[in-house]
N, C-alpha and C. Protein backbone atom coordinates (compact mmCIF):
# COMPACT_ATOMS: atom_id res chain seq x y z
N UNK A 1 31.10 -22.56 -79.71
CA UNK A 1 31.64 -23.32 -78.61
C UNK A 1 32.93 -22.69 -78.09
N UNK A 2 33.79 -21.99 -78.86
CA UNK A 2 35.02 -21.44 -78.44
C UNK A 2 34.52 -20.00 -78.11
N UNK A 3 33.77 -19.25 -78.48
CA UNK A 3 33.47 -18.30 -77.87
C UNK A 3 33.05 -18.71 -76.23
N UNK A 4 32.17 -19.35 -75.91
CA UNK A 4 31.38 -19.98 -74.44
C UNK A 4 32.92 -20.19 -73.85
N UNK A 5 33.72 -21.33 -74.55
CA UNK A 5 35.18 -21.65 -73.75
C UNK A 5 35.79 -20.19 -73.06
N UNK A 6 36.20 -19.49 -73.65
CA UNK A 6 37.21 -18.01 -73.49
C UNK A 6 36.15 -17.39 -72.76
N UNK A 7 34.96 -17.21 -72.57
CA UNK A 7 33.91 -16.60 -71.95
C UNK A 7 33.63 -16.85 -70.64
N UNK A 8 33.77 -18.18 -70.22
CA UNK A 8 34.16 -19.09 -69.03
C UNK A 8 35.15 -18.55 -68.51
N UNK A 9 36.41 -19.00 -69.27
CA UNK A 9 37.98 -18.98 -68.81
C UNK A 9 38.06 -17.42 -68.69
N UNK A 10 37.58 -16.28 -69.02
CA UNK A 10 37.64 -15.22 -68.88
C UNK A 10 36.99 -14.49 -67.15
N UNK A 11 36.05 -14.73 -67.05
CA UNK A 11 35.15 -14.63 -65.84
C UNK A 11 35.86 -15.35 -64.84
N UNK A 12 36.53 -17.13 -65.17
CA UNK A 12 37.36 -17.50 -63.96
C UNK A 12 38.40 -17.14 -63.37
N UNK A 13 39.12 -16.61 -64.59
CA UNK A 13 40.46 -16.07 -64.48
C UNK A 13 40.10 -14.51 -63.62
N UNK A 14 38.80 -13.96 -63.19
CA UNK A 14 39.20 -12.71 -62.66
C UNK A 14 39.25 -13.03 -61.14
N UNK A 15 39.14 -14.67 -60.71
CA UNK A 15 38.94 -14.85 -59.12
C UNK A 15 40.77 -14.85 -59.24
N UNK A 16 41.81 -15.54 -60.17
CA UNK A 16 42.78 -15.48 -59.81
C UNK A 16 44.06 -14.52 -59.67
N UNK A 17 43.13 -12.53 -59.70
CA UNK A 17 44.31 -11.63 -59.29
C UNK A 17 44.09 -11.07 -57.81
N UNK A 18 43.30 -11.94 -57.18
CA UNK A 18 43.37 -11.87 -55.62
C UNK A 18 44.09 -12.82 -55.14
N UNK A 19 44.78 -12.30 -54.39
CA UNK A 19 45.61 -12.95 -53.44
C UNK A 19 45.09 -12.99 -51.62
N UNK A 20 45.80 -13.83 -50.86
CA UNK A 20 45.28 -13.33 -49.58
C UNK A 20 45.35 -12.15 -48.82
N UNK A 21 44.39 -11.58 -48.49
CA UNK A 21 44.77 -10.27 -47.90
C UNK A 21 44.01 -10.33 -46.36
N UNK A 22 44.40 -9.22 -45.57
CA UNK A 22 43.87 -8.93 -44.38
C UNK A 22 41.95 -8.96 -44.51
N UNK A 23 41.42 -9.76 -43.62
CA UNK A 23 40.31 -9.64 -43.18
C UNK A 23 39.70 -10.79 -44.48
N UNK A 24 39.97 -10.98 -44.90
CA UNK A 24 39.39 -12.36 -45.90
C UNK A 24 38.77 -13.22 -45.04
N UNK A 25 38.13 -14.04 -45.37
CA UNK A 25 37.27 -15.42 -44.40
C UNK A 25 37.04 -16.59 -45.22
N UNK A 26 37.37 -17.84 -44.80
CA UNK A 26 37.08 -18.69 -45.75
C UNK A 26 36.50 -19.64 -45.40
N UNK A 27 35.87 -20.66 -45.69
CA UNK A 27 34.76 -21.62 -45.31
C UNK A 27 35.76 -23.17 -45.84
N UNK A 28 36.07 -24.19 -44.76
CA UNK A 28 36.83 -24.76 -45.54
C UNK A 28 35.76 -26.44 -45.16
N UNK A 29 35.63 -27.58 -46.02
CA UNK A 29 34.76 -28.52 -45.34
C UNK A 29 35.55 -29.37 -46.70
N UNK A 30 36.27 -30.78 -46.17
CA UNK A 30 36.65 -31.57 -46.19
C UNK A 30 36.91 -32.97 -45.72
N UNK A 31 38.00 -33.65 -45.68
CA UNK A 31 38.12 -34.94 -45.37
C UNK A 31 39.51 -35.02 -45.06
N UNK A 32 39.96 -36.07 -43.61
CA UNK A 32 41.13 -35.97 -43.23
C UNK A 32 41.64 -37.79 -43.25
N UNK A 33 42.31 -37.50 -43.98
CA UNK A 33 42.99 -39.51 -44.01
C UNK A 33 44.20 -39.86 -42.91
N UNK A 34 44.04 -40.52 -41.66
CA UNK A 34 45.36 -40.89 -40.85
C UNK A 34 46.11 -41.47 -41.39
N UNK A 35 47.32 -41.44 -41.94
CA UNK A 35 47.87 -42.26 -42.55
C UNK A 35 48.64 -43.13 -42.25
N UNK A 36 49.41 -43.29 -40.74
CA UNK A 36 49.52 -44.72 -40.02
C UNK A 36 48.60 -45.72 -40.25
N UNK A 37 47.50 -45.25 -39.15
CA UNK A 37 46.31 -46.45 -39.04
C UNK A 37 45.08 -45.77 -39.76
N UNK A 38 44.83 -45.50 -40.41
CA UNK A 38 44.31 -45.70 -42.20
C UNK A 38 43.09 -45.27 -41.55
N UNK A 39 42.44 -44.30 -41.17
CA UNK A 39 41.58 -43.85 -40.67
C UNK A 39 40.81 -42.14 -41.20
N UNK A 40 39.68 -42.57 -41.40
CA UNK A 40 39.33 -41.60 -42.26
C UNK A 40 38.23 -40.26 -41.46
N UNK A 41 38.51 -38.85 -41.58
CA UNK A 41 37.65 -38.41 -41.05
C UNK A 41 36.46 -37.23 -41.88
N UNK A 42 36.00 -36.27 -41.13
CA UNK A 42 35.25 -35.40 -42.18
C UNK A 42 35.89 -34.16 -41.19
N UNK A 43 36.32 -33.19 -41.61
CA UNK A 43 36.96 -31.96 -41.27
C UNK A 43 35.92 -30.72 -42.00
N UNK A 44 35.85 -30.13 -41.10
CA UNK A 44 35.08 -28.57 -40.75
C UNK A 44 35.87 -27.45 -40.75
N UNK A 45 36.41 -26.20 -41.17
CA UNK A 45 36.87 -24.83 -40.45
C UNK A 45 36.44 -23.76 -41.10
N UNK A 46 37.54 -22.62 -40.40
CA UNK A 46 37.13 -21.49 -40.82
C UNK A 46 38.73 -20.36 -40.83
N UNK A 47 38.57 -20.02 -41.79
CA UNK A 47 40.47 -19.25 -41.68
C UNK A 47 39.99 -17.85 -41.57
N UNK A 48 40.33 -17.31 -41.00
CA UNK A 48 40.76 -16.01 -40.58
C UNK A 48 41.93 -15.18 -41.05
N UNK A 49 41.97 -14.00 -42.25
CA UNK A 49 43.61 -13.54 -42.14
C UNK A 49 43.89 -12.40 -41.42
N UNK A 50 44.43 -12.34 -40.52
CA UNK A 50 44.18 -11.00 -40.07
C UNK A 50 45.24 -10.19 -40.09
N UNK A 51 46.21 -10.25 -40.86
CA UNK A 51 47.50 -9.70 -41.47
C UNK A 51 46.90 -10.25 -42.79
N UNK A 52 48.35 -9.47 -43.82
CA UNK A 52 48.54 -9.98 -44.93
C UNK A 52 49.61 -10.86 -44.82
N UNK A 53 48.87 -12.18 -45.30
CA UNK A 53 50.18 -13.14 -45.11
C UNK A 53 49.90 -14.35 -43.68
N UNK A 54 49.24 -13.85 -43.31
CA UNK A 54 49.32 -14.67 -41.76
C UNK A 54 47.88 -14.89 -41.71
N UNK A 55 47.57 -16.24 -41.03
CA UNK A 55 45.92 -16.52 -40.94
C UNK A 55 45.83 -17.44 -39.63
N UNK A 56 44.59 -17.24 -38.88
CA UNK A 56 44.69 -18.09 -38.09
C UNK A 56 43.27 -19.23 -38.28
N UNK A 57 43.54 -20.53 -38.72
CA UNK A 57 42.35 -21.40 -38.97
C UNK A 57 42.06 -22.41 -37.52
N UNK A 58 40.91 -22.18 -37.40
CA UNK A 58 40.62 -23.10 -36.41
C UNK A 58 39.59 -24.14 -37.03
N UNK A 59 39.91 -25.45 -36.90
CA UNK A 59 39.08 -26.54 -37.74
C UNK A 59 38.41 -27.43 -36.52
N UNK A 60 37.76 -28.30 -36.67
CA UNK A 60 37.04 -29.56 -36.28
C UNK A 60 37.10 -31.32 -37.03
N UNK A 61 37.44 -31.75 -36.78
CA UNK A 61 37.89 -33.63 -37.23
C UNK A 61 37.26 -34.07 -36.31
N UNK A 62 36.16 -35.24 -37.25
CA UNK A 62 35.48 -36.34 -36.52
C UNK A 62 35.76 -37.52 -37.44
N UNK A 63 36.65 -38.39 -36.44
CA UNK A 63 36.67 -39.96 -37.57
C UNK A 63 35.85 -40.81 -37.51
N UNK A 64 35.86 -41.51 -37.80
CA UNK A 64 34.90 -42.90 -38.09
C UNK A 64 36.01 -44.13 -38.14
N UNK A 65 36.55 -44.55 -36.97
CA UNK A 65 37.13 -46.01 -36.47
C UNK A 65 36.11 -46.97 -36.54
N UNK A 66 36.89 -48.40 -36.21
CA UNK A 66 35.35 -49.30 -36.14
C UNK A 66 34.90 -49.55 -35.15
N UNK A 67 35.12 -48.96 -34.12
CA UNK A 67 34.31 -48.81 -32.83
C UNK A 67 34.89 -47.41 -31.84
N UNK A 68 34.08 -47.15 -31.67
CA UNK A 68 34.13 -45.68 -30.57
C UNK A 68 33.90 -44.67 -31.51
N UNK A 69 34.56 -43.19 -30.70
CA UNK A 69 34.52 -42.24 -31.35
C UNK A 69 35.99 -41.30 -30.97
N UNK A 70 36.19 -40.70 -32.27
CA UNK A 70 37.52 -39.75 -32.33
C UNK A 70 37.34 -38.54 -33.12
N UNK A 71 37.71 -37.66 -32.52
CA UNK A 71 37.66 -35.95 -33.03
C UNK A 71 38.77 -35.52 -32.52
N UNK A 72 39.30 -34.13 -33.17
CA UNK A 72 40.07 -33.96 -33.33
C UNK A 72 39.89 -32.17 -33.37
N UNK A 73 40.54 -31.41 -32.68
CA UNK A 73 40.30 -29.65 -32.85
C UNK A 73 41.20 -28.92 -33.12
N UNK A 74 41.78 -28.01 -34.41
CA UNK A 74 42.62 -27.87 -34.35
C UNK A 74 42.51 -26.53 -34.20
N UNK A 75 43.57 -25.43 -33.97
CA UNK A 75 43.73 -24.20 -33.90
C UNK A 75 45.18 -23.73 -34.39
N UNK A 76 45.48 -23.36 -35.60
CA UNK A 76 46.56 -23.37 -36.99
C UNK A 76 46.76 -22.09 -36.93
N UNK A 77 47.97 -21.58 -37.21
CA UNK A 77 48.61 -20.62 -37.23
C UNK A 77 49.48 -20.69 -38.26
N UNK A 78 48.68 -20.17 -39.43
CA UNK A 78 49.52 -20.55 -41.24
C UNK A 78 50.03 -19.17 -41.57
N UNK A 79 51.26 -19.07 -42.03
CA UNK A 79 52.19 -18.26 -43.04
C UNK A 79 52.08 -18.43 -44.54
N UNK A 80 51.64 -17.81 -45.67
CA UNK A 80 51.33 -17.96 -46.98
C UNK A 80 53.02 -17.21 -47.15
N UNK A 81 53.46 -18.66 -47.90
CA UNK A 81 54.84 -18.36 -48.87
C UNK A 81 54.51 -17.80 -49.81
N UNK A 82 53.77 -17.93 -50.67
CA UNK A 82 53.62 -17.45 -52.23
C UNK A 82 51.82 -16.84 -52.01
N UNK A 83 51.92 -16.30 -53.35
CA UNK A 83 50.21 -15.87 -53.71
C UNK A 83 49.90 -16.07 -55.16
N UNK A 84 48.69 -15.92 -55.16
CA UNK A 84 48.13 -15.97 -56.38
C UNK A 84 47.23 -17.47 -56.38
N UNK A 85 47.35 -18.04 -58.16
CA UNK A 85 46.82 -18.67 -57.82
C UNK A 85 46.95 -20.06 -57.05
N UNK A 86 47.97 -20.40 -56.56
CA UNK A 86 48.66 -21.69 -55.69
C UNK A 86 49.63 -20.70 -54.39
N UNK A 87 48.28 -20.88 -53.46
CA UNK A 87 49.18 -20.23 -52.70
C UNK A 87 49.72 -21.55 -51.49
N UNK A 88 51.06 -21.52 -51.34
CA UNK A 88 51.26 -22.47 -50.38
C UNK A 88 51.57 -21.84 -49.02
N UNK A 89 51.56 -22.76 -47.71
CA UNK A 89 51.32 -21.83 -46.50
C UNK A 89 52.31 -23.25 -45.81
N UNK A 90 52.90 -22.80 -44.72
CA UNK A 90 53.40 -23.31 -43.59
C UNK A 90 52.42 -23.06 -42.60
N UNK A 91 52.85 -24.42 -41.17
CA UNK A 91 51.34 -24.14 -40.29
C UNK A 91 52.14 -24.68 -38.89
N UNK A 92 51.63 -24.47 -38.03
CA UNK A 92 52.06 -24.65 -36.46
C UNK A 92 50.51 -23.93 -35.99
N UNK A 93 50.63 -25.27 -34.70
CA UNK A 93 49.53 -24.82 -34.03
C UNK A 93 49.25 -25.90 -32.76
N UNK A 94 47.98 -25.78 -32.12
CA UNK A 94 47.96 -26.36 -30.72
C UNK A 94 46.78 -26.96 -31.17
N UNK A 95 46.60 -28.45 -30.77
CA UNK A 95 45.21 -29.46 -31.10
C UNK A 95 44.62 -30.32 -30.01
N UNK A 96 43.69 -30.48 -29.79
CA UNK A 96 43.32 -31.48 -28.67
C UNK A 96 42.44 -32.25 -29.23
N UNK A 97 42.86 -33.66 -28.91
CA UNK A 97 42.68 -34.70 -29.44
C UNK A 97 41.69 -36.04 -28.26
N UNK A 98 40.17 -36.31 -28.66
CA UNK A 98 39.46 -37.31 -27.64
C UNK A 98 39.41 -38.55 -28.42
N UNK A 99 39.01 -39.18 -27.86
CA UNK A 99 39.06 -40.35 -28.34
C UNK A 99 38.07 -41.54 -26.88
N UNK A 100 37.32 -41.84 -27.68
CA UNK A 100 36.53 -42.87 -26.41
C UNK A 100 36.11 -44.00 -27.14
N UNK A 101 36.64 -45.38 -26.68
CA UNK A 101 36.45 -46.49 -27.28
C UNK A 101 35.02 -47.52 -26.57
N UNK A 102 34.46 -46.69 -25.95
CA UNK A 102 33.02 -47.44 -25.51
C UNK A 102 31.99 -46.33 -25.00
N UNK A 103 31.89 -45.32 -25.86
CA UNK A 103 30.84 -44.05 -25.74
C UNK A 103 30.10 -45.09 -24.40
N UNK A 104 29.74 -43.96 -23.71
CA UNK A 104 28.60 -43.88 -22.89
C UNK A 104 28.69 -45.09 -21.48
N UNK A 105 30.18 -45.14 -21.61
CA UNK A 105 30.51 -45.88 -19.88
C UNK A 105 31.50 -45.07 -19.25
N UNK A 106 31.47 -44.44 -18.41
CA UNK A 106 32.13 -43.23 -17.54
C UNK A 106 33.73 -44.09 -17.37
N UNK A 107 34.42 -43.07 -17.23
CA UNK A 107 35.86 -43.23 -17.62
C UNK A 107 36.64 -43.78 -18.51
N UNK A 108 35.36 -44.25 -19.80
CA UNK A 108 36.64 -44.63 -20.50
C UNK A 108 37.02 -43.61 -21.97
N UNK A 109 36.78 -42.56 -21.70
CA UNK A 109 37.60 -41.38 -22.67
C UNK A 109 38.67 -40.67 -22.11
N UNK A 110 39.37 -40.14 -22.79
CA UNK A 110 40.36 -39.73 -22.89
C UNK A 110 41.03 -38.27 -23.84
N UNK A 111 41.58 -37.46 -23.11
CA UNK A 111 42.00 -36.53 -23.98
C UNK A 111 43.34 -36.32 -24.24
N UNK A 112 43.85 -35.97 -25.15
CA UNK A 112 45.36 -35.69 -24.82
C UNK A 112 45.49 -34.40 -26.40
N UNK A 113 45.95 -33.14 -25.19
CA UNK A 113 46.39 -31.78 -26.13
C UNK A 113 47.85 -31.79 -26.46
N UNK A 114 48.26 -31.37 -27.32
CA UNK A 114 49.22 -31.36 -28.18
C UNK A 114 49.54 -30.27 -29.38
N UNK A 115 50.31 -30.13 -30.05
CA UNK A 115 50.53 -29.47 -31.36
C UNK A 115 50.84 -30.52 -32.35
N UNK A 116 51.09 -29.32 -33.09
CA UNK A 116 51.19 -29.99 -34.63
C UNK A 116 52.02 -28.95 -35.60
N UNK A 117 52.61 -29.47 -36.69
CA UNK A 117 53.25 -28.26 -37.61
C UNK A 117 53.04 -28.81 -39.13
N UNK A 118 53.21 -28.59 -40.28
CA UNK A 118 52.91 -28.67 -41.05
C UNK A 118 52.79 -27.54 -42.74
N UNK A 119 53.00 -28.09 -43.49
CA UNK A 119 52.37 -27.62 -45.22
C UNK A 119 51.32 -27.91 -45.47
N UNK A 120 51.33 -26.91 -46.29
CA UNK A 120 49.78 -27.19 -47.32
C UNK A 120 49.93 -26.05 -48.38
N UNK A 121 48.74 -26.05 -49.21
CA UNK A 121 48.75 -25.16 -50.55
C UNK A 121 47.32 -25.08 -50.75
N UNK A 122 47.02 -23.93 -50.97
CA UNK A 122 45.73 -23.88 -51.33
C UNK A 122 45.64 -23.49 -52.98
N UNK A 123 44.75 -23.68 -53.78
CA UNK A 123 44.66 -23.58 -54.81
C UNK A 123 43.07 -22.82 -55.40
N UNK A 124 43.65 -21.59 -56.03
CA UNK A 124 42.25 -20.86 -56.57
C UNK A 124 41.68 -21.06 -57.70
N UNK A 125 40.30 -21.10 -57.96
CA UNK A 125 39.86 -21.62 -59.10
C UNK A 125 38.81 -20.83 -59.44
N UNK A 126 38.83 -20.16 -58.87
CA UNK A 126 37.48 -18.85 -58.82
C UNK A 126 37.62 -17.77 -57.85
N UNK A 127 37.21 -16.78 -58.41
CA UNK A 127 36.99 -15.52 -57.17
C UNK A 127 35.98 -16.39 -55.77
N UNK A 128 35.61 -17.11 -55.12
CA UNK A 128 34.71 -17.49 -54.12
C UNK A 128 35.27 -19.11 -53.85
N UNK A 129 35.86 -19.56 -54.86
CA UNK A 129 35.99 -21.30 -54.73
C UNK A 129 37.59 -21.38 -55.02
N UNK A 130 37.71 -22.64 -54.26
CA UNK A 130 39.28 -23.36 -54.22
C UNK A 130 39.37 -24.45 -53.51
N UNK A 131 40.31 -25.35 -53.83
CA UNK A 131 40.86 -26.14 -52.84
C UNK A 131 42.06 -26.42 -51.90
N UNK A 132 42.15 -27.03 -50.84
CA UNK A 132 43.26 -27.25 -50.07
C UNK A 132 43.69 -27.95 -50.20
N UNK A 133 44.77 -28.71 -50.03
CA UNK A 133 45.99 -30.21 -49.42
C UNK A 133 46.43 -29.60 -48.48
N UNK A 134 46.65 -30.48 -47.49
CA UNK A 134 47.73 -30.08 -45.89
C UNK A 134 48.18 -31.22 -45.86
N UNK A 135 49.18 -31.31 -45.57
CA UNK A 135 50.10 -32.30 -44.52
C UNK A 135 50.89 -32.24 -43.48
N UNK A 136 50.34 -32.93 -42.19
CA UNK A 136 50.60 -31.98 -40.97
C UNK A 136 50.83 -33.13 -40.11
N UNK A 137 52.26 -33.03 -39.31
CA UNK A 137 52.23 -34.11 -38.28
C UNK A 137 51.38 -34.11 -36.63
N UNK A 138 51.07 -34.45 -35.95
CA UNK A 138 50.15 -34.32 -35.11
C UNK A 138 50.83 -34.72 -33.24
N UNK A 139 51.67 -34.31 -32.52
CA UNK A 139 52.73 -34.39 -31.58
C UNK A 139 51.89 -35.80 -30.94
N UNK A 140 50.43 -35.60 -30.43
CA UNK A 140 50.47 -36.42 -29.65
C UNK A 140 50.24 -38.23 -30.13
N UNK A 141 50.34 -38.90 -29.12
CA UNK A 141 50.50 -40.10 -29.34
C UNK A 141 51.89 -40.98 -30.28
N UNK A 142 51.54 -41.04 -31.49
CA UNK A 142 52.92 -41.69 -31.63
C UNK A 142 53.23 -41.02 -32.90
N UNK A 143 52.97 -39.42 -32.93
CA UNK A 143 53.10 -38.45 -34.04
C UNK A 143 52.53 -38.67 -35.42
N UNK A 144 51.32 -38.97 -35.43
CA UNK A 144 50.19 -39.56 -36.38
C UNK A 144 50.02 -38.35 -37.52
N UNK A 145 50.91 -38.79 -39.02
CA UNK A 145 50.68 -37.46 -40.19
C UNK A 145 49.49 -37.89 -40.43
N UNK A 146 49.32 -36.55 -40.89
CA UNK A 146 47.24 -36.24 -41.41
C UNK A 146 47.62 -35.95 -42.44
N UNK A 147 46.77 -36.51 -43.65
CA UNK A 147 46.44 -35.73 -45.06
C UNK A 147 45.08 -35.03 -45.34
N UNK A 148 45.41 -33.89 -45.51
CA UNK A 148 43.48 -33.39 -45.61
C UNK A 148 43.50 -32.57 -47.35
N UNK A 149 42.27 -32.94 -47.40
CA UNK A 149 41.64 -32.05 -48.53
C UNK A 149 40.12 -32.03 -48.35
N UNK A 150 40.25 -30.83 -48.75
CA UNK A 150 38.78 -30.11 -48.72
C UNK A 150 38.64 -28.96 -50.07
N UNK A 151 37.15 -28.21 -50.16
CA UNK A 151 37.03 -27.76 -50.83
C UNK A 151 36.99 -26.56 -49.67
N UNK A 152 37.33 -25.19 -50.43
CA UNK A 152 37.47 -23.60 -49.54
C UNK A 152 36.37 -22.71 -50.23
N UNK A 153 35.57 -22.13 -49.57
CA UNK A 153 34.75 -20.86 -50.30
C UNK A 153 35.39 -19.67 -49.26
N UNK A 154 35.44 -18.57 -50.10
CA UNK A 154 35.24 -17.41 -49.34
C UNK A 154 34.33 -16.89 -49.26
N UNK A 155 34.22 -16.26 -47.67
CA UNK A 155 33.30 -15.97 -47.49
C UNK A 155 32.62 -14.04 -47.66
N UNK A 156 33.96 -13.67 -47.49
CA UNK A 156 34.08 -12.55 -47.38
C UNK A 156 35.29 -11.37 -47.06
N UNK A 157 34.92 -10.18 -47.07
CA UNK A 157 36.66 -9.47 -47.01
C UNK A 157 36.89 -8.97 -47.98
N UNK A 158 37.68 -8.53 -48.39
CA UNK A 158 38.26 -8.04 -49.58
C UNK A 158 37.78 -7.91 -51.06
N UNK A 159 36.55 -8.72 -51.13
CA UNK A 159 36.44 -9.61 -52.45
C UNK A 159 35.05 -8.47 -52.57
């Protein structure tokens, strides 16, 4: 049984002497919590690094209110402070935000674009697998913080 343990922990430990590098790709699919008005969504992206150090993620948010519909697009522009295996990142970026409270009667949606800035940390747990936390304030409306977590695969790059 302790052989299988160290045999495991050996093979996992070789996803954690990569760090982020240029041309990496990552697959990120999660869940985003509003934390004003308590609203929960399912979040989609995809990160891009195209420096070392610098990434640009563009995501997708669809919530589930109790009536209508709300999504959310973001386009993130993250800085990785640290590497290895907890890498944490700073984020700024531009989002446009719909929202329609009676789908399918003409004029009553609404858009409003905006930015956003924000932390997060991603965390490696394998050469291919990891997870995220972000916390990111959101400009428009009445500056609504998001908490997200998701799970990250890479997809490719470096690896």
């Amino acid at each position: 049984m302790k052989k299988l343990f160290f045999i495991i922990l050996f093979f996992s430990s070789l996803g954690f002497n990569y760090a982020q590098e240029q041309g990496d790709f990552r697959l990120q699919l999660g869940a985003d919590y509003r934390l004003r008005i308590n609203e929960v969504g399912a979040n989609a992206g995809i990160e891009y690094l195209f420096v070392d150090n610098f990434s640009i993620a563009p995501n997708f948010s669809y919530y589930f209110p109790d009536f209508g519909r709300i999504s959310n697009l973001n386009v993130d522009l993250r800085y990785y402070l640290t590497q290895g295996v907890s890498q944490v990142y700073i984020l700024g970026g531009y989002n446009n935000y719909w929202e329609n409270f009676q789908p399918g009667l003409p004029g009553q949606s609404r858009t409003r674009p905006g930015g956003n800035f924000g932390a997060g940390a991603f965390f490696d747990v394998g050469e291919t697998l990891g997870f995220i936390t972000e916390f990111k304030i959101q400009s428009q409306n009445t500056r609504i913080p998001v908490l997200r977590l998701g799970v990250v695969m890479t997809l490719g790059g470096q690896y």
